[in-house]
Protein backbone atom coordinates (compact mmCIF):
# COMPACT_ATOMS: atom_id res chain seq x y z
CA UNK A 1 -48.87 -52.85 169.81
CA UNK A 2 -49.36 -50.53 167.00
CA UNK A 3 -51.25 -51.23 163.67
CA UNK A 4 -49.21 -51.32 160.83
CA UNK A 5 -49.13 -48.72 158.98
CA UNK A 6 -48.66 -50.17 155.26
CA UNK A 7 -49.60 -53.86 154.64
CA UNK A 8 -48.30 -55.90 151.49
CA UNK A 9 -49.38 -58.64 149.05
CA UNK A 10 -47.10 -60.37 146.79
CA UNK A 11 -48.51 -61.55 142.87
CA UNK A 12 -47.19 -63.31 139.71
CA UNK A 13 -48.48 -62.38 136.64
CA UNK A 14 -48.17 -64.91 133.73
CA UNK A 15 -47.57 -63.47 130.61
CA UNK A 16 -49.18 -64.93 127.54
CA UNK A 17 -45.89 -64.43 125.54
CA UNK A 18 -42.44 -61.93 125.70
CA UNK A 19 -43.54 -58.61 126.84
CA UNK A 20 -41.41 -56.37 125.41
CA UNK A 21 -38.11 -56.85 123.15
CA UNK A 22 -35.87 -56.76 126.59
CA UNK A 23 -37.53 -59.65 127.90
CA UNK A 24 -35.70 -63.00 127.12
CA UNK A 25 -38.30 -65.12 128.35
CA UNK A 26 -41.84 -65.32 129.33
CA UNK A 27 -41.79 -66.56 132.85
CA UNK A 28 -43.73 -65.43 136.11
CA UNK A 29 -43.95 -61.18 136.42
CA UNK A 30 -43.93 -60.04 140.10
CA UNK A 31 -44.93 -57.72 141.72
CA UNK A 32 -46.59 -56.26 145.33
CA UNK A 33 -50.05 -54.46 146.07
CA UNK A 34 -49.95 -52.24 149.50
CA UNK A 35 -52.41 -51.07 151.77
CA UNK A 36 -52.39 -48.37 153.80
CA UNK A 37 -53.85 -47.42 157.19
CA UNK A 38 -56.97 -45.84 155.24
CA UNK A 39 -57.49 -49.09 153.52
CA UNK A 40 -56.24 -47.64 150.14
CA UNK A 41 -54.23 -49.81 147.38
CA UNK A 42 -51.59 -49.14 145.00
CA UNK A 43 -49.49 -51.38 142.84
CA UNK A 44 -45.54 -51.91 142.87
CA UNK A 45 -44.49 -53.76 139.60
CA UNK A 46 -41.10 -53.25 138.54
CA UNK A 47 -39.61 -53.96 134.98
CA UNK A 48 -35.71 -54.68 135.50
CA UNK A 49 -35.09 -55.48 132.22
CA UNK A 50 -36.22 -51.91 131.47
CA UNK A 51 -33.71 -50.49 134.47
CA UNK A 52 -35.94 -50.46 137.12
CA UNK A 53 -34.53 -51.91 140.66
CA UNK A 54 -35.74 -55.30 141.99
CA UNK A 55 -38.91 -55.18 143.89
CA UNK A 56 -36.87 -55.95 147.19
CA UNK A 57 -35.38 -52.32 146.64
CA UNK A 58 -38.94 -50.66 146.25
CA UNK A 59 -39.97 -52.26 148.81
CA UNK A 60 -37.16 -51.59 151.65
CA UNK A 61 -37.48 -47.83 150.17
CA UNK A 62 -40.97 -47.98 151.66
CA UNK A 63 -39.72 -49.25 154.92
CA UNK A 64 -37.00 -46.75 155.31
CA UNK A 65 -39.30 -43.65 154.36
CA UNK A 66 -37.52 -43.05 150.81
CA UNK A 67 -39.41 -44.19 148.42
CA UNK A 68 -38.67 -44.52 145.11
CA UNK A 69 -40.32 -43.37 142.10
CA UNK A 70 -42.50 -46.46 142.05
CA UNK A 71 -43.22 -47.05 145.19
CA UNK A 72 -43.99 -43.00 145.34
CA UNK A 73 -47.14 -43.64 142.77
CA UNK A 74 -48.41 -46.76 144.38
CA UNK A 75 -48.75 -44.74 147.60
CA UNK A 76 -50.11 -41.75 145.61
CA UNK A 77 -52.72 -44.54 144.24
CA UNK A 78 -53.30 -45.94 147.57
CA UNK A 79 -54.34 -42.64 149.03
CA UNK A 80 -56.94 -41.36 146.36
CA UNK A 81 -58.23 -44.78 145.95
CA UNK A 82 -58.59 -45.26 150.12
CA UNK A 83 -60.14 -41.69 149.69
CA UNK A 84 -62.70 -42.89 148.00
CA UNK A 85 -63.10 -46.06 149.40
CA UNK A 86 -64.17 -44.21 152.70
CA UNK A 87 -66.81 -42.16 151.02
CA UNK A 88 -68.46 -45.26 149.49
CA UNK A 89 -67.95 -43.94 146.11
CA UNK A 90 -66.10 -44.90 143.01
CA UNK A 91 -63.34 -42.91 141.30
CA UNK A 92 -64.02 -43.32 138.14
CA UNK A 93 -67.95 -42.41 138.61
CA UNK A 94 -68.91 -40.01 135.18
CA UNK A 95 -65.90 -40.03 133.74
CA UNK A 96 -65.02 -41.58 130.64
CA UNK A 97 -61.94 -43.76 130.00
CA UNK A 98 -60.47 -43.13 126.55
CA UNK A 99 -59.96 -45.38 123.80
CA UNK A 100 -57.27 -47.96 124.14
CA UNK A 101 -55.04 -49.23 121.36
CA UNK A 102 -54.67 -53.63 120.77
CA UNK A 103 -51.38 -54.43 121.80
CA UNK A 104 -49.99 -57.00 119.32
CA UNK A 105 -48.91 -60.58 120.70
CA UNK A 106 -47.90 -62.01 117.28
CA UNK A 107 -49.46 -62.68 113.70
CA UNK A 108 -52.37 -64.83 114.61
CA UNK A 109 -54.34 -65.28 111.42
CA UNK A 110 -57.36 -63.46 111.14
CA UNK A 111 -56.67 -60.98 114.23
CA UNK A 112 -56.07 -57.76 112.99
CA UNK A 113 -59.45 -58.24 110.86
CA UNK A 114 -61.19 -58.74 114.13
CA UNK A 115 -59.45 -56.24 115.77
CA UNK A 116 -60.66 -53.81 113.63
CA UNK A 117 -64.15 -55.36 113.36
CA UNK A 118 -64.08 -54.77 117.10
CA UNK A 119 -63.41 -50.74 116.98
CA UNK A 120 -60.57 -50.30 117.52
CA UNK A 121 -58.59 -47.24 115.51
CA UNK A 122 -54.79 -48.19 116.36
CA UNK A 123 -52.47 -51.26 117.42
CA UNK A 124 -49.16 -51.41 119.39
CA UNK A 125 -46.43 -53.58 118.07
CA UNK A 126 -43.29 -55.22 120.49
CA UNK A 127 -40.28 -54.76 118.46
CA UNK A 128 -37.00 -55.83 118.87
CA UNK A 129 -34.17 -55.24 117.02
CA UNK A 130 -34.86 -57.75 114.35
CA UNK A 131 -35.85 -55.05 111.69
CA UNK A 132 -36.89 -57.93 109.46
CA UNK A 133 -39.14 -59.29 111.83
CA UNK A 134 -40.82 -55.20 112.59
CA UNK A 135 -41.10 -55.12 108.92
CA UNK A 136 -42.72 -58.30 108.18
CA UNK A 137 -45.43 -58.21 110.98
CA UNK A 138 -46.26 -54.45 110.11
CA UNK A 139 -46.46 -56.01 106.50
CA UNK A 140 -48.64 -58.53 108.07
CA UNK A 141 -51.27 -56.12 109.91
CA UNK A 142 -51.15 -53.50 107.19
CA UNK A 143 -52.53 -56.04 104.52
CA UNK A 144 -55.08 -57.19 106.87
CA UNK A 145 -56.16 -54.40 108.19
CA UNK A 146 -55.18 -51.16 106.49
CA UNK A 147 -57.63 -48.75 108.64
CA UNK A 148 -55.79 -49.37 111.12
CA UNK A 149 -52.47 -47.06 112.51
CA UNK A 150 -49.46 -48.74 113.95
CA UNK A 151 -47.17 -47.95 116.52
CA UNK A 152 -43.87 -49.46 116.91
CA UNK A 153 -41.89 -50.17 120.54
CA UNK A 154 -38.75 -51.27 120.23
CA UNK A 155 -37.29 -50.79 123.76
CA UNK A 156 -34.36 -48.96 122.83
CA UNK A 157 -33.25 -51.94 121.15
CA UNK A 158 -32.24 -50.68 117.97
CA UNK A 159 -29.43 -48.13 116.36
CA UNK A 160 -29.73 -45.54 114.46
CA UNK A 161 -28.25 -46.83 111.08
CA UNK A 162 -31.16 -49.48 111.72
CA UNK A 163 -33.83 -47.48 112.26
CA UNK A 164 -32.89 -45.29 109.50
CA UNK A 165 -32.47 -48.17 106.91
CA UNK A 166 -36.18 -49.74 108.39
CA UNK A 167 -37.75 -46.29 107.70
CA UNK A 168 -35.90 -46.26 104.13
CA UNK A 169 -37.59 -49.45 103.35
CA UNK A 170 -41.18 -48.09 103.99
CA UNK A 171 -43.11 -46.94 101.41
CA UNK A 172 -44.77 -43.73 101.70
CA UNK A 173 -48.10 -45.36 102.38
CA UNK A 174 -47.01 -47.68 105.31
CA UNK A 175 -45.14 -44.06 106.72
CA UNK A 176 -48.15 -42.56 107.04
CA UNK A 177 -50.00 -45.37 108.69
CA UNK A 178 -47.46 -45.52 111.46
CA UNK A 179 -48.13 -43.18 114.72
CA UNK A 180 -44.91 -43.62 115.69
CA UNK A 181 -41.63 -45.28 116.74
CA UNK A 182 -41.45 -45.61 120.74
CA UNK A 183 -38.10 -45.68 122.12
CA UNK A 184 -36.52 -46.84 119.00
CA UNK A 185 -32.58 -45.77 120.12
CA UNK A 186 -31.07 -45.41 124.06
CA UNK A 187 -31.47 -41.96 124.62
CA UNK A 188 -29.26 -39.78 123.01
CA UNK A 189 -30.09 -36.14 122.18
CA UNK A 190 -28.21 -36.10 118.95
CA UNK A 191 -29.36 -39.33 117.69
CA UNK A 192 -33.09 -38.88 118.64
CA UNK A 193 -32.75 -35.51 116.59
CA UNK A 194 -31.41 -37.74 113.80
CA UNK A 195 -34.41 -39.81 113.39
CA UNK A 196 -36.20 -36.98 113.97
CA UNK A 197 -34.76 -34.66 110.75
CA UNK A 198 -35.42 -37.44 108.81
CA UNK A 199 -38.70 -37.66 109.15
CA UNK A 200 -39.87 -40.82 111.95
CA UNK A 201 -42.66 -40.15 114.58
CA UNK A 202 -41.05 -40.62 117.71
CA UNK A 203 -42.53 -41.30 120.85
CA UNK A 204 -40.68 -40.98 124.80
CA UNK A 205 -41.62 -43.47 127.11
CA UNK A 206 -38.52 -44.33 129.48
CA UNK A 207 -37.33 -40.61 130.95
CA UNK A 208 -39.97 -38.94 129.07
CA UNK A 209 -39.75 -35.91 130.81
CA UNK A 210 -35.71 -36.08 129.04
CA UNK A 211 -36.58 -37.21 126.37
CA UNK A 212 -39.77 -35.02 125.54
CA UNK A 213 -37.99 -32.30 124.02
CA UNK A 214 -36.96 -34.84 120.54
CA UNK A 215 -40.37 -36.43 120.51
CA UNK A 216 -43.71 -35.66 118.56
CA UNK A 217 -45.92 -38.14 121.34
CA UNK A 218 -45.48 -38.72 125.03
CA UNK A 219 -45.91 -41.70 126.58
CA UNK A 220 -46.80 -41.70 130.51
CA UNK A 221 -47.68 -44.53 132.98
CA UNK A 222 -49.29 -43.36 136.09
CA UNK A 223 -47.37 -46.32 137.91
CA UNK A 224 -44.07 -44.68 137.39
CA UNK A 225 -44.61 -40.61 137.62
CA UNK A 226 -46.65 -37.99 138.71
CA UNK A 227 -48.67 -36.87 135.63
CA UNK A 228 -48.90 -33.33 136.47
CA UNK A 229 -45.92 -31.88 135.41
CA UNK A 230 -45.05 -33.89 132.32
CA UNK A 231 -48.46 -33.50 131.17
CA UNK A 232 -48.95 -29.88 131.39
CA UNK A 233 -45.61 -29.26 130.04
CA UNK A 234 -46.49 -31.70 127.00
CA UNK A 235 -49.78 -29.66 126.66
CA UNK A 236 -48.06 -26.89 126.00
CA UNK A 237 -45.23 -27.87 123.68
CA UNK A 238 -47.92 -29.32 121.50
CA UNK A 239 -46.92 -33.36 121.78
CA UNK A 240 -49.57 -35.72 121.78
CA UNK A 241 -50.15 -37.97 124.80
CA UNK A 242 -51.03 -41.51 125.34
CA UNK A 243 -51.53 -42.68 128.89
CA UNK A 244 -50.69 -46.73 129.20
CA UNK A 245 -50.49 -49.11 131.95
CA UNK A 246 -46.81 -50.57 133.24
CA UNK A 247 -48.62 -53.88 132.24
CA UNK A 248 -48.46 -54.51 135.54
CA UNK A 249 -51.27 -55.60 137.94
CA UNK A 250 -55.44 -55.40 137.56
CA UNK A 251 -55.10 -52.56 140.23
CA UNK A 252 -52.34 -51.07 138.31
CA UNK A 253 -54.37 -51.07 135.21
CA UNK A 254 -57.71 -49.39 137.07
CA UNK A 255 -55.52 -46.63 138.51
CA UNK A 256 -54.07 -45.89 134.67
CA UNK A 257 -57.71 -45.93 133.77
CA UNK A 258 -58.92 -43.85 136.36
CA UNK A 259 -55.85 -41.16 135.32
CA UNK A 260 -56.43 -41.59 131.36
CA UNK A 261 -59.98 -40.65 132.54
CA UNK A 262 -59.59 -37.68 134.47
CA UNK A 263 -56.61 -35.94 132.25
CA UNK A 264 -58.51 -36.98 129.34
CA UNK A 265 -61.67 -34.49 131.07
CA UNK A 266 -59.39 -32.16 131.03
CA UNK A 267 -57.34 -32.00 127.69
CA UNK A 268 -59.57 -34.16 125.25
CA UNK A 269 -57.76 -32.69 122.13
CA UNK A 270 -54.17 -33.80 123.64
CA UNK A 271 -54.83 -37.30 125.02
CA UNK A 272 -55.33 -39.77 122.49
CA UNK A 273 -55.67 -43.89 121.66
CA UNK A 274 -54.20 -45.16 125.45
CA UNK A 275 -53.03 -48.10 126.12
CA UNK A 276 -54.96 -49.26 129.25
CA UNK A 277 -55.83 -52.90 127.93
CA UNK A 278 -52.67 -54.73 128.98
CA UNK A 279 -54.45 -57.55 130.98
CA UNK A 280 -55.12 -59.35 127.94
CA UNK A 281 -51.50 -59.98 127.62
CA UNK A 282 -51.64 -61.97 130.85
CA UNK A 283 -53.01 -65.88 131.38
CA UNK A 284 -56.43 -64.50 134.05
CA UNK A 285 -56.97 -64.59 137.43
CA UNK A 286 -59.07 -63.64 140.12
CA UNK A 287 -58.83 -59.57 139.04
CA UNK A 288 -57.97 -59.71 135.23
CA UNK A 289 -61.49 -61.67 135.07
CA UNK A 290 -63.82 -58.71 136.36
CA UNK A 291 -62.01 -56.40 133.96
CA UNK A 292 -64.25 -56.30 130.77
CA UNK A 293 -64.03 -54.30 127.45
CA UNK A 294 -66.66 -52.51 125.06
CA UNK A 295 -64.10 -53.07 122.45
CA UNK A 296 -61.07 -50.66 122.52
CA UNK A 297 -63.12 -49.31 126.07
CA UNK A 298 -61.74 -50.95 129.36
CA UNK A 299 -65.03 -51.58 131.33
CA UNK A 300 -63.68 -51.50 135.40
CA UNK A 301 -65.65 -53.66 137.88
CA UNK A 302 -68.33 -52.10 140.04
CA UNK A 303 -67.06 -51.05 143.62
CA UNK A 304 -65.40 -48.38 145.60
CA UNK A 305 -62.09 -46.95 144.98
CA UNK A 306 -60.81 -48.52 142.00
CA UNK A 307 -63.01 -51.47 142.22
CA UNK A 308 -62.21 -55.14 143.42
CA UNK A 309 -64.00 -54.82 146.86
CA UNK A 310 -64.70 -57.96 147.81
CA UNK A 311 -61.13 -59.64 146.42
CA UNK A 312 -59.05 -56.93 148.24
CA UNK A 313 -60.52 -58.01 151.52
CA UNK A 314 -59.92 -61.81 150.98
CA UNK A 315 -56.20 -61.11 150.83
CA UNK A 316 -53.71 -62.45 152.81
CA UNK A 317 -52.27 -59.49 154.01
CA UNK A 318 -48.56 -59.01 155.80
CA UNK A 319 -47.43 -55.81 157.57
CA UNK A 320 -44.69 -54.03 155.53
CA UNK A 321 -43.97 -51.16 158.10
């Protein structure tokens, strides 16, 4: 009998509170690593509150030979890092993985002063669309830790009357402290353009090739799209770039590292504060624990690949195809 050719592992991540705005709860996150025939590993972690399909679809679509977008980068991620697994090397070897910014949790007193005590330049904030809630935590960070600069998600939660009358409210100072508002509307051309004319930093995440065009930053995760194209193209349109995890598994976070890295080589004056920390919004386990930070630096653990040697092994692997 033949060797399968792609093996699976199934995970649950815990969050340590609600994710993102879409999120109604802050149960269990799954998820799937694969393996290929070269011994390479990617990461399938699907957000279906944010539109993606269950992981059941992803992973039929790797059964049946279509994948989809997902499970397309976790195979992409599976055979550079089972490239390099079979050299004996590591992927990220000299390259350096950019700044991250914090990703804010809630208004625990005294973090944002430790925050910045710690380094880092920037913080990420889940919004909903609770404008009075956006506005009082910003209020909250800002006071404690003015040297900081903010950036809003709201999951296309809001409207854009809202997000009009929540940028009203901001004083000049507080505007210019803010990188920008990510996803703040469903996509729309005309109403992105709206927010736009008047003034609000807007960043693309969901369909940001789309949605690009309206938008001064770029947001890309390696675990949903190619890079190449949507980075070049954002290169030359001018839009600054920040390369984030799906907050999705350890090896999910190493390969958005190991990207941030190498683009980052390439374009230093386009790629900037990333948001390749997300493990620290998750309870740990056996792979959050060997990922370390150097403050707003994500420190990966020492192996081939993408790391994790000797955990990868010890899995109880299943045949998928």
């Amino acid at each position: 009998m033949a060797e399968p050719a792609l093996w699976q592992w199934r995970y649950a991540l815990t969050p340590r509170g609600r994710p993102n705005a879409r999120v109604t709860g802050a149960g269990a996150r799954s998820g799937a690593l694969i393996r290929d025939a070269g011994g390479g590993v990617g990461c399938v972690h699907p957000w279906p509150e944010l539109g993606d399909p269950p992981l059941e679809v992803h992973l039929e679509s790797l059964r049946t030979g279509l994948p989809t977008n997902l499970a397309e980068q976790a195979l992409l991620c599976a055979e550079i890092d089972g490239l390099a697994r079979r050299e004996g090397r590591s992927l990220f070897g000299r390259l350096q993985i950019p700044r991250s910014h914090w990703t804010v949790l809630g208004t625990e007193p005294g973090e944002p002063a430790r925050v910045a005590a710690e380094g880092f330049r920037s913080a990420k904030l889940k919004c909903g669309p609770d404008q009075s809630d956006a506005l009082s935590r910003l209020d909250f960070w800002r006071d404690e830790a003015p040297e900081l600069r903010f950036r809003l998600d709201f999951n296309e939660t809001s409207t854009v009357s809202r997000i009009l009358d929540f940028w009203r409210t901001l004083d000049e100072e507080s505007r210019r402290m803010i990188d920008f508002l990510e996803d703040p509307v469903p996509w729309k051309a005309d109403d992105w353009e709206a927010l736009r004319k008047a003034g609000i930093p807007l960043a693309a995440d969901r369909d940001a090739g789309v949605r690009s065009r309206a938008a001064d930053w770029v947001i890309l995760k390696p675990a949903v799209t190619r890079l190449t194209e949507p980075l070049e193209r954002a290169v030359r349109e001018g839009k600054r770039v920040a390369i984030t995890t799906s907050m999705d598994h350890a090896i999910g976070q190493a390969y958005a590292a190991y990207r941030a890295a190498e683009w980052g080589s390439l374009f230093p004056e386009r790629i900037e504060d990333c948001g390749l920390l997300t493990h620290e919004c998750y309870e740990n386990d056996d792979f959050f624990s060997l990922l370390e930070r150097d403050g707003p630096i994500l420190r990966t653990p020492v192996g081939t690949g993408l790391g994790f040697d000797h955990l990868i092994e010890s899995l109880p692997w299943k045949p998928l195809i």
